[in-house]
C-alpha atoms as a PDB file:
ATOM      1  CA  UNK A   1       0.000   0.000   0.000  1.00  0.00           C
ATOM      2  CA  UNK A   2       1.584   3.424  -0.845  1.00  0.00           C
ATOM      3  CA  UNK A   3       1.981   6.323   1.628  1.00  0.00           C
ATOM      4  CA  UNK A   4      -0.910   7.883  -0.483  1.00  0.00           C
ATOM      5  CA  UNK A   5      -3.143   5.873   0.486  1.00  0.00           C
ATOM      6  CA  UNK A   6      -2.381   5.051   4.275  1.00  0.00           C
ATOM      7  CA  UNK A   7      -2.988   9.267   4.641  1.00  0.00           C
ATOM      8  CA  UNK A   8      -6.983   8.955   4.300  1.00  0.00           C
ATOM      9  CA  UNK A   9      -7.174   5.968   6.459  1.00  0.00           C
ATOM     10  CA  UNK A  10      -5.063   7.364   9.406  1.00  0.00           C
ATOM     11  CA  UNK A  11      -6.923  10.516   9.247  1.00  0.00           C
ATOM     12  CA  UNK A  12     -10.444   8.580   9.530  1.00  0.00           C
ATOM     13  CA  UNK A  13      -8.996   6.326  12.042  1.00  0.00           C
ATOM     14  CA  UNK A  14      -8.043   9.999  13.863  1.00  0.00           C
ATOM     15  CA  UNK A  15     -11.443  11.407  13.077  1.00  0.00           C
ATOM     16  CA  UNK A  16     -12.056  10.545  17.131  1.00  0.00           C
ATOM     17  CA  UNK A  17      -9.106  12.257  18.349  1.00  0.00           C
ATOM     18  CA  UNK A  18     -11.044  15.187  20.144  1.00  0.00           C
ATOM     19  CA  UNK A  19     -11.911  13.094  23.441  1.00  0.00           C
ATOM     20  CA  UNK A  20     -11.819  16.165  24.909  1.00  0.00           C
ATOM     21  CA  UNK A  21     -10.615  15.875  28.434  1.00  0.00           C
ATOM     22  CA  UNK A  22     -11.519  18.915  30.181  1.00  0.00           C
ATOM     23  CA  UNK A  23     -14.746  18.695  31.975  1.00  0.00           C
ATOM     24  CA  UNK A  24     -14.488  14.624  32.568  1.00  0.00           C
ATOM     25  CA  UNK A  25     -14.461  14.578  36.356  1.00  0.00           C
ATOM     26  CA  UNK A  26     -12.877  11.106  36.888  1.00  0.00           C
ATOM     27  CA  UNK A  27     -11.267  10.401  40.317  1.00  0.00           C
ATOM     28  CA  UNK A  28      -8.337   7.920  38.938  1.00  0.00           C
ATOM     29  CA  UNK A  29      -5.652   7.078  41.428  1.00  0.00           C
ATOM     30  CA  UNK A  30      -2.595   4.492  41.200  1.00  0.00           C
ATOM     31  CA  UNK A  31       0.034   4.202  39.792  1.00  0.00           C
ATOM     32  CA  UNK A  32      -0.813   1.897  37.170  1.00  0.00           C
ATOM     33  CA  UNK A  33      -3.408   3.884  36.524  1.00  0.00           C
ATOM     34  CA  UNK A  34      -1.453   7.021  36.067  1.00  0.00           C
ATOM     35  CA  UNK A  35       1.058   4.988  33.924  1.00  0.00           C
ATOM     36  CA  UNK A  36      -1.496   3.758  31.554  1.00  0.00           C
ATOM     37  CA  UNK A  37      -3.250   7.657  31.287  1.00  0.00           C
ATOM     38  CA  UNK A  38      -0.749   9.228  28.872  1.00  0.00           C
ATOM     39  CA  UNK A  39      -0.131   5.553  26.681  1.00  0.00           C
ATOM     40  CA  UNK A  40      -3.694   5.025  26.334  1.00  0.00           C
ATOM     41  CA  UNK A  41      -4.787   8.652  25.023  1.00  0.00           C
ATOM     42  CA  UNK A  42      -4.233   8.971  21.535  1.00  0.00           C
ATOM     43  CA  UNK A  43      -3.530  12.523  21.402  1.00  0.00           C
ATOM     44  CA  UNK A  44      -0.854  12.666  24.631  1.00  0.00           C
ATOM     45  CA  UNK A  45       0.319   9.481  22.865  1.00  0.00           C
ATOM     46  CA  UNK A  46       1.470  10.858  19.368  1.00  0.00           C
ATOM     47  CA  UNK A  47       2.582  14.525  21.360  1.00  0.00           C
ATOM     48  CA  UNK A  48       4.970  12.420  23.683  1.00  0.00           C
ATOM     49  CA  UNK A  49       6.725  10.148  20.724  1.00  0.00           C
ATOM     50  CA  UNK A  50       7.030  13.017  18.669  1.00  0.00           C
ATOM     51  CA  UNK A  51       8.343  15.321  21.284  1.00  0.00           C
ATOM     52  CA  UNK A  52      11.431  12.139  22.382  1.00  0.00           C
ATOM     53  CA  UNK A  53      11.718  11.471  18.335  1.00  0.00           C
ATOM     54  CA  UNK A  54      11.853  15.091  16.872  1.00  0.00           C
ATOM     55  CA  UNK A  55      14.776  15.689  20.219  1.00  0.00           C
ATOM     56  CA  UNK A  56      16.599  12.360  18.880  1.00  0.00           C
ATOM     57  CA  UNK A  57      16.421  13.316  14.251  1.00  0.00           C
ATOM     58  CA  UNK A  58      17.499  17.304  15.484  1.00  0.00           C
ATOM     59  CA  UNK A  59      19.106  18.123  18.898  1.00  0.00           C
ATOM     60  CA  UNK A  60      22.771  17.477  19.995  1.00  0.00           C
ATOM     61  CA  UNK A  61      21.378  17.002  23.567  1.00  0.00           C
ATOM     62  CA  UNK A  62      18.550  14.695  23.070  1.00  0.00           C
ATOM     63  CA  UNK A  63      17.435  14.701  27.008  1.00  0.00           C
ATOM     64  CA  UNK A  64      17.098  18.265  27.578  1.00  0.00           C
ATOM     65  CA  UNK A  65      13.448  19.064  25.745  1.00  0.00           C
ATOM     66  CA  UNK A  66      11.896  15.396  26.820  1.00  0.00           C
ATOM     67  CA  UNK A  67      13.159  15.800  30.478  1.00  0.00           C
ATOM     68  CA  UNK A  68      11.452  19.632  30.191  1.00  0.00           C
ATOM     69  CA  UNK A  69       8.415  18.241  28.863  1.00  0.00           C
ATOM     70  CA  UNK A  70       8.320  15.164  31.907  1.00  0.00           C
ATOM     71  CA  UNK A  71       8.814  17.946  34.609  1.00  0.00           C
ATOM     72  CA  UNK A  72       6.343  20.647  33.286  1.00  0.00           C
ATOM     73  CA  UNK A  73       3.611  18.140  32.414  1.00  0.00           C
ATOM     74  CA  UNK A  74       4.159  17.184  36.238  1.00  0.00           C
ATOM     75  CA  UNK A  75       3.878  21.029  37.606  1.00  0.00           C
ATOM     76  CA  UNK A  76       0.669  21.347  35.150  1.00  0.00           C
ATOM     77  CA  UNK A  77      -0.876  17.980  36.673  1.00  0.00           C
ATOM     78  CA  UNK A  78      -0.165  19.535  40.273  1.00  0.00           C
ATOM     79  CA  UNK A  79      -1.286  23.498  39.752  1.00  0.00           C
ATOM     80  CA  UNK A  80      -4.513  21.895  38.035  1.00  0.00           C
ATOM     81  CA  UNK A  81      -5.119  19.619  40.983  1.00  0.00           C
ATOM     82  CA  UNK A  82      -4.218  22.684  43.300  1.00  0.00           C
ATOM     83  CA  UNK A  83      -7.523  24.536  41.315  1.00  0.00           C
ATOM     84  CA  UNK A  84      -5.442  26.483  39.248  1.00  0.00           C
ATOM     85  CA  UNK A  85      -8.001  27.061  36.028  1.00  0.00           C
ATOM     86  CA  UNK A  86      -6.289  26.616  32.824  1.00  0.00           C
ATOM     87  CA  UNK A  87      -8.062  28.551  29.160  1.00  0.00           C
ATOM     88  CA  UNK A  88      -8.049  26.515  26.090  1.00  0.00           C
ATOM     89  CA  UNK A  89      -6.293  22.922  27.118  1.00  0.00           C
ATOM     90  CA  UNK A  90      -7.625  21.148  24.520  1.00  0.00           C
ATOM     91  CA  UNK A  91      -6.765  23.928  21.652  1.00  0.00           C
ATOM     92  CA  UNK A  92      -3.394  23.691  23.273  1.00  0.00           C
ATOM     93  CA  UNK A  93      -2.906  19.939  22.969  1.00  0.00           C
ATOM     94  CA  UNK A  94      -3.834  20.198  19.333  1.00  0.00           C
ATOM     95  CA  UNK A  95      -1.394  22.816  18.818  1.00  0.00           C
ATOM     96  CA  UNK A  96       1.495  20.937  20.510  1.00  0.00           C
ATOM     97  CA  UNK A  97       0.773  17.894  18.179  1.00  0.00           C
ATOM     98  CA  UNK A  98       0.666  20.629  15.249  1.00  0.00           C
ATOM     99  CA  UNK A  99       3.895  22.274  15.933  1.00  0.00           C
ATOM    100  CA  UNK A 100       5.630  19.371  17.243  1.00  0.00           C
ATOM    101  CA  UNK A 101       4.616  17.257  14.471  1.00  0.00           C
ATOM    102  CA  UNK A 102       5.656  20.394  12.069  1.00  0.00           C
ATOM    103  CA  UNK A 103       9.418  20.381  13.654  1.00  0.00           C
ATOM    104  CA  UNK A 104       9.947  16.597  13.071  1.00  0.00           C
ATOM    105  CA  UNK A 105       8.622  17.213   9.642  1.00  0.00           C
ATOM    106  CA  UNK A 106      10.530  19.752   8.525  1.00  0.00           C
ATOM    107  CA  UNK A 107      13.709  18.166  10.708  1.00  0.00           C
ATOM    108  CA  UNK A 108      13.639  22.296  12.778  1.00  0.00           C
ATOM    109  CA  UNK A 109      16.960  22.194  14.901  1.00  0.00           C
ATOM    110  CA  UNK A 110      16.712  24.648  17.732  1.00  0.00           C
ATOM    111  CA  UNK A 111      19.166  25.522  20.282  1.00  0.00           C
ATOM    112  CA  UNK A 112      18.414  23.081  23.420  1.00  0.00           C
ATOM    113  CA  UNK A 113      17.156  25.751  25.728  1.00  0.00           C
ATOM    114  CA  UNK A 114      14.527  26.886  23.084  1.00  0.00           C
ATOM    115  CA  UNK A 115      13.335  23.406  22.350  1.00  0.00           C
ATOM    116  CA  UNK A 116      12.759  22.177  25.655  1.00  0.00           C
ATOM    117  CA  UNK A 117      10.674  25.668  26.866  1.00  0.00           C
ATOM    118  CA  UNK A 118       8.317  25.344  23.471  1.00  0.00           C
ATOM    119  CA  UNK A 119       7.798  21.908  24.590  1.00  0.00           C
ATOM    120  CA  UNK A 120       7.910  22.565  28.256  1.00  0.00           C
ATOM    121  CA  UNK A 121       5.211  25.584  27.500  1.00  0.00           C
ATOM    122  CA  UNK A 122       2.626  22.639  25.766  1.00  0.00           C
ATOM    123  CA  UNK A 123       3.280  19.810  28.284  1.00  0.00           C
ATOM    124  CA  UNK A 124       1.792  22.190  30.988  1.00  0.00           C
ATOM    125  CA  UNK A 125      -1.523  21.939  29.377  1.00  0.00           C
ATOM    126  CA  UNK A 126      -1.102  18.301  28.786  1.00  0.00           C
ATOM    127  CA  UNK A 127      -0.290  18.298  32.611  1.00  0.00           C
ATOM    128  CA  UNK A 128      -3.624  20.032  33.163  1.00  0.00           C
ATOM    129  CA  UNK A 129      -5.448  17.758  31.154  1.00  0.00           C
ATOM    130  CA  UNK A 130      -4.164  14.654  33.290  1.00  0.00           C
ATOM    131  CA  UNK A 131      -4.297  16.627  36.743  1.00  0.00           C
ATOM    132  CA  UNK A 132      -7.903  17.132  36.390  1.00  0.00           C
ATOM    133  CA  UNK A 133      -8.683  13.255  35.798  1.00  0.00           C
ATOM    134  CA  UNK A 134      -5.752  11.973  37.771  1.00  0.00           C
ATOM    135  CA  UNK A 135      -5.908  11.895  41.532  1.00  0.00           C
ATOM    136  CA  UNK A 136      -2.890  10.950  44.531  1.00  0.00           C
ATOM    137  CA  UNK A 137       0.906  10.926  44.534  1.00  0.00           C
ATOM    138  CA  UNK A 138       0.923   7.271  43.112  1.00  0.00           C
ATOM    139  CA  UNK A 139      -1.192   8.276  39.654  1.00  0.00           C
ATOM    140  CA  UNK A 140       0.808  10.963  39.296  1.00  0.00           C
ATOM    141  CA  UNK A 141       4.129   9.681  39.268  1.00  0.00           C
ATOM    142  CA  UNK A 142       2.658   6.959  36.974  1.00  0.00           C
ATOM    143  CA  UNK A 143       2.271   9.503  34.532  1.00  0.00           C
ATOM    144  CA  UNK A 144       5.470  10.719  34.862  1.00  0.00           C
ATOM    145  CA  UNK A 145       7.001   7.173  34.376  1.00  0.00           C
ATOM    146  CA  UNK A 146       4.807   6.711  31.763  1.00  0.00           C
ATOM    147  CA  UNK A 147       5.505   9.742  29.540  1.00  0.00           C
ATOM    148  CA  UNK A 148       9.162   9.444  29.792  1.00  0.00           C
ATOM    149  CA  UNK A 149       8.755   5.609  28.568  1.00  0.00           C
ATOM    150  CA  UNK A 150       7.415   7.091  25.713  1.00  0.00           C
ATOM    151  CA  UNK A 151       9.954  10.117  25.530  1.00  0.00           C
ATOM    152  CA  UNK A 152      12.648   7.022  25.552  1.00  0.00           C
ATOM    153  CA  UNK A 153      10.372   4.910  23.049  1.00  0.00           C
ATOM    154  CA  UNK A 154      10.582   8.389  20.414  1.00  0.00           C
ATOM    155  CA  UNK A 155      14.455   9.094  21.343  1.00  0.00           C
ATOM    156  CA  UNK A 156      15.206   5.120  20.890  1.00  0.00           C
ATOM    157  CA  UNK A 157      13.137   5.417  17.010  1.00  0.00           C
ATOM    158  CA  UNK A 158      14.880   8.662  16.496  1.00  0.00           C
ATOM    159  CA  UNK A 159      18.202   7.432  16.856  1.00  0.00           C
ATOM    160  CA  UNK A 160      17.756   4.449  14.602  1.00  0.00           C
ATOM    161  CA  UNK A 161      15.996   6.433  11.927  1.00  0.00           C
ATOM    162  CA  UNK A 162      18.107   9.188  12.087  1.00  0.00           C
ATOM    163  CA  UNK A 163      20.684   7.396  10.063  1.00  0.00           C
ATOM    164  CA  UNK A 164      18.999   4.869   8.207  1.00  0.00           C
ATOM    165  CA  UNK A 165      15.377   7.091   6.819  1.00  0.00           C
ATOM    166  CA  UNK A 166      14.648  10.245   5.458  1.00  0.00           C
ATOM    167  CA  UNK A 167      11.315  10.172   4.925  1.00  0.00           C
ATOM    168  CA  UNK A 168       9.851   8.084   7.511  1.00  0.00           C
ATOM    169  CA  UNK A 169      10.521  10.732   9.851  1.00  0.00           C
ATOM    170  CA  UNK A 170       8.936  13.084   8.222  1.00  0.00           C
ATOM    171  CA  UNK A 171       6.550  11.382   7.587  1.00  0.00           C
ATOM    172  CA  UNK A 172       5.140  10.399  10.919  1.00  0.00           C
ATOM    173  CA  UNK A 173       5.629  14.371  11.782  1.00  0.00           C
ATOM    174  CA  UNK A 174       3.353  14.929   8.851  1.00  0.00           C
ATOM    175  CA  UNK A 175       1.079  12.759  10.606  1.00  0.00           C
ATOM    176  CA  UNK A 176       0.906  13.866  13.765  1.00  0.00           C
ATOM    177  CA  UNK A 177       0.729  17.338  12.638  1.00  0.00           C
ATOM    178  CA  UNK A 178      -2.472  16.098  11.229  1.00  0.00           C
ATOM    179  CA  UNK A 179      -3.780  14.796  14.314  1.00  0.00           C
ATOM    180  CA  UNK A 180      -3.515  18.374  15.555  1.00  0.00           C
ATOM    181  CA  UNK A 181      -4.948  19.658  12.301  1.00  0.00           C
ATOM    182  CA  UNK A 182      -7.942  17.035  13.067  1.00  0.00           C
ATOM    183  CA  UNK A 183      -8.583  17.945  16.694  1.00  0.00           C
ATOM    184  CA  UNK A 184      -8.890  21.815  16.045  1.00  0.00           C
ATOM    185  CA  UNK A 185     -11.319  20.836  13.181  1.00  0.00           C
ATOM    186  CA  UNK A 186     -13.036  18.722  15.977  1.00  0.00           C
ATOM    187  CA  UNK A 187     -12.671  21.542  18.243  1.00  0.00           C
ATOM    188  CA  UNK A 188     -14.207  23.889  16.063  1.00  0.00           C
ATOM    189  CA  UNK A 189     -17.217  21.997  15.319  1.00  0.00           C
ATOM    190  CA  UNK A 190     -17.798  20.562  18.433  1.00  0.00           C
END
């Protein structure tokens, strides 16, 4: 099948992305729980690879914008389960998979410090997003230990493409950029 065709299917297999979490009052605790929260959401899913594979394909210190993204997703989680109100988290979150996804497309190298505050900026909203369904130490630190799994699982596909693939790369960028493109569209019409 050529990439061609694979673009229509992943964007109707997307077309649910906008699971909008703000305003889902869930009262998850555990760490397992926590863990599973950022894996098992499509949209913090794609943001987190993209954010450890984009590091890997561009920057010469590939920890410095995952590790920012881990420990501001972490203060966002906390100052949203503190009541601190956050506008437009779900507009974010589509923007940090459209920018993100942009950078790994287009291979953007920015100096470490500016990389990991662009990303460390969006992961607070993503923090938000969890905080507000997440509840107790133990869910919380799952979702720390969970999005840095998947930081490592980007960085670890970033470093083995970077040599060997041009395209695919780009390619998934393209495609997560689309996810953002999807969820503002979802956004908007929702």
């Amino acid at each position: 099948m050529k990439l061609k065709h694979l673009i229509p299917v992943a964007l109707a297999v997307l077309s649910f992305s906008a699971f909008a979490h703000v305003g889902e009052a869930h009262d998850h605790g555990g760490f397992l729980t926590g863990f599973l929260h950022p894996i098992t959401g499509l949209d913090h899913l794609a943001a987190m690879l993209a954010v450890g594979l984009w590091s890997a394909m561009t920057a010469t210190r590939i920890w410095a914008a995952p590790l920012a993204f881990a420990l501001t997703l972490l203060a966002g989680a906390l100052l949203a389960q503190a009541g601190i109100a956050f506008p437009a988290i779900e507009p974010m979150i589509a923007a940090s998979m459209l920018v993100v996804g942009l950078l790994l497309a287009a291979r953007v190298q920015l100096p470490a410090a500016v990389g990991a505050v662009l990303v460390g900026a969006f992961a607070l909203f993503h923090g938000a997003a969890h905080g507000q369904e997440l509840s107790g130490a133990g869910a919380l630190l799952g979702m720390v230990f969970g999005t840095a799994l998947l930081h490592v699982a980007g960085m670890g596909l970033g470093v083995a493409l970077k040599r060997n693939s041009v395209w695919l790369p780009r390619a998934i960028g393209a495609v997560v950029a689309l996810f953002g493109v999807n969820m503002v569209l979802s956004l908007i019409a929702g």
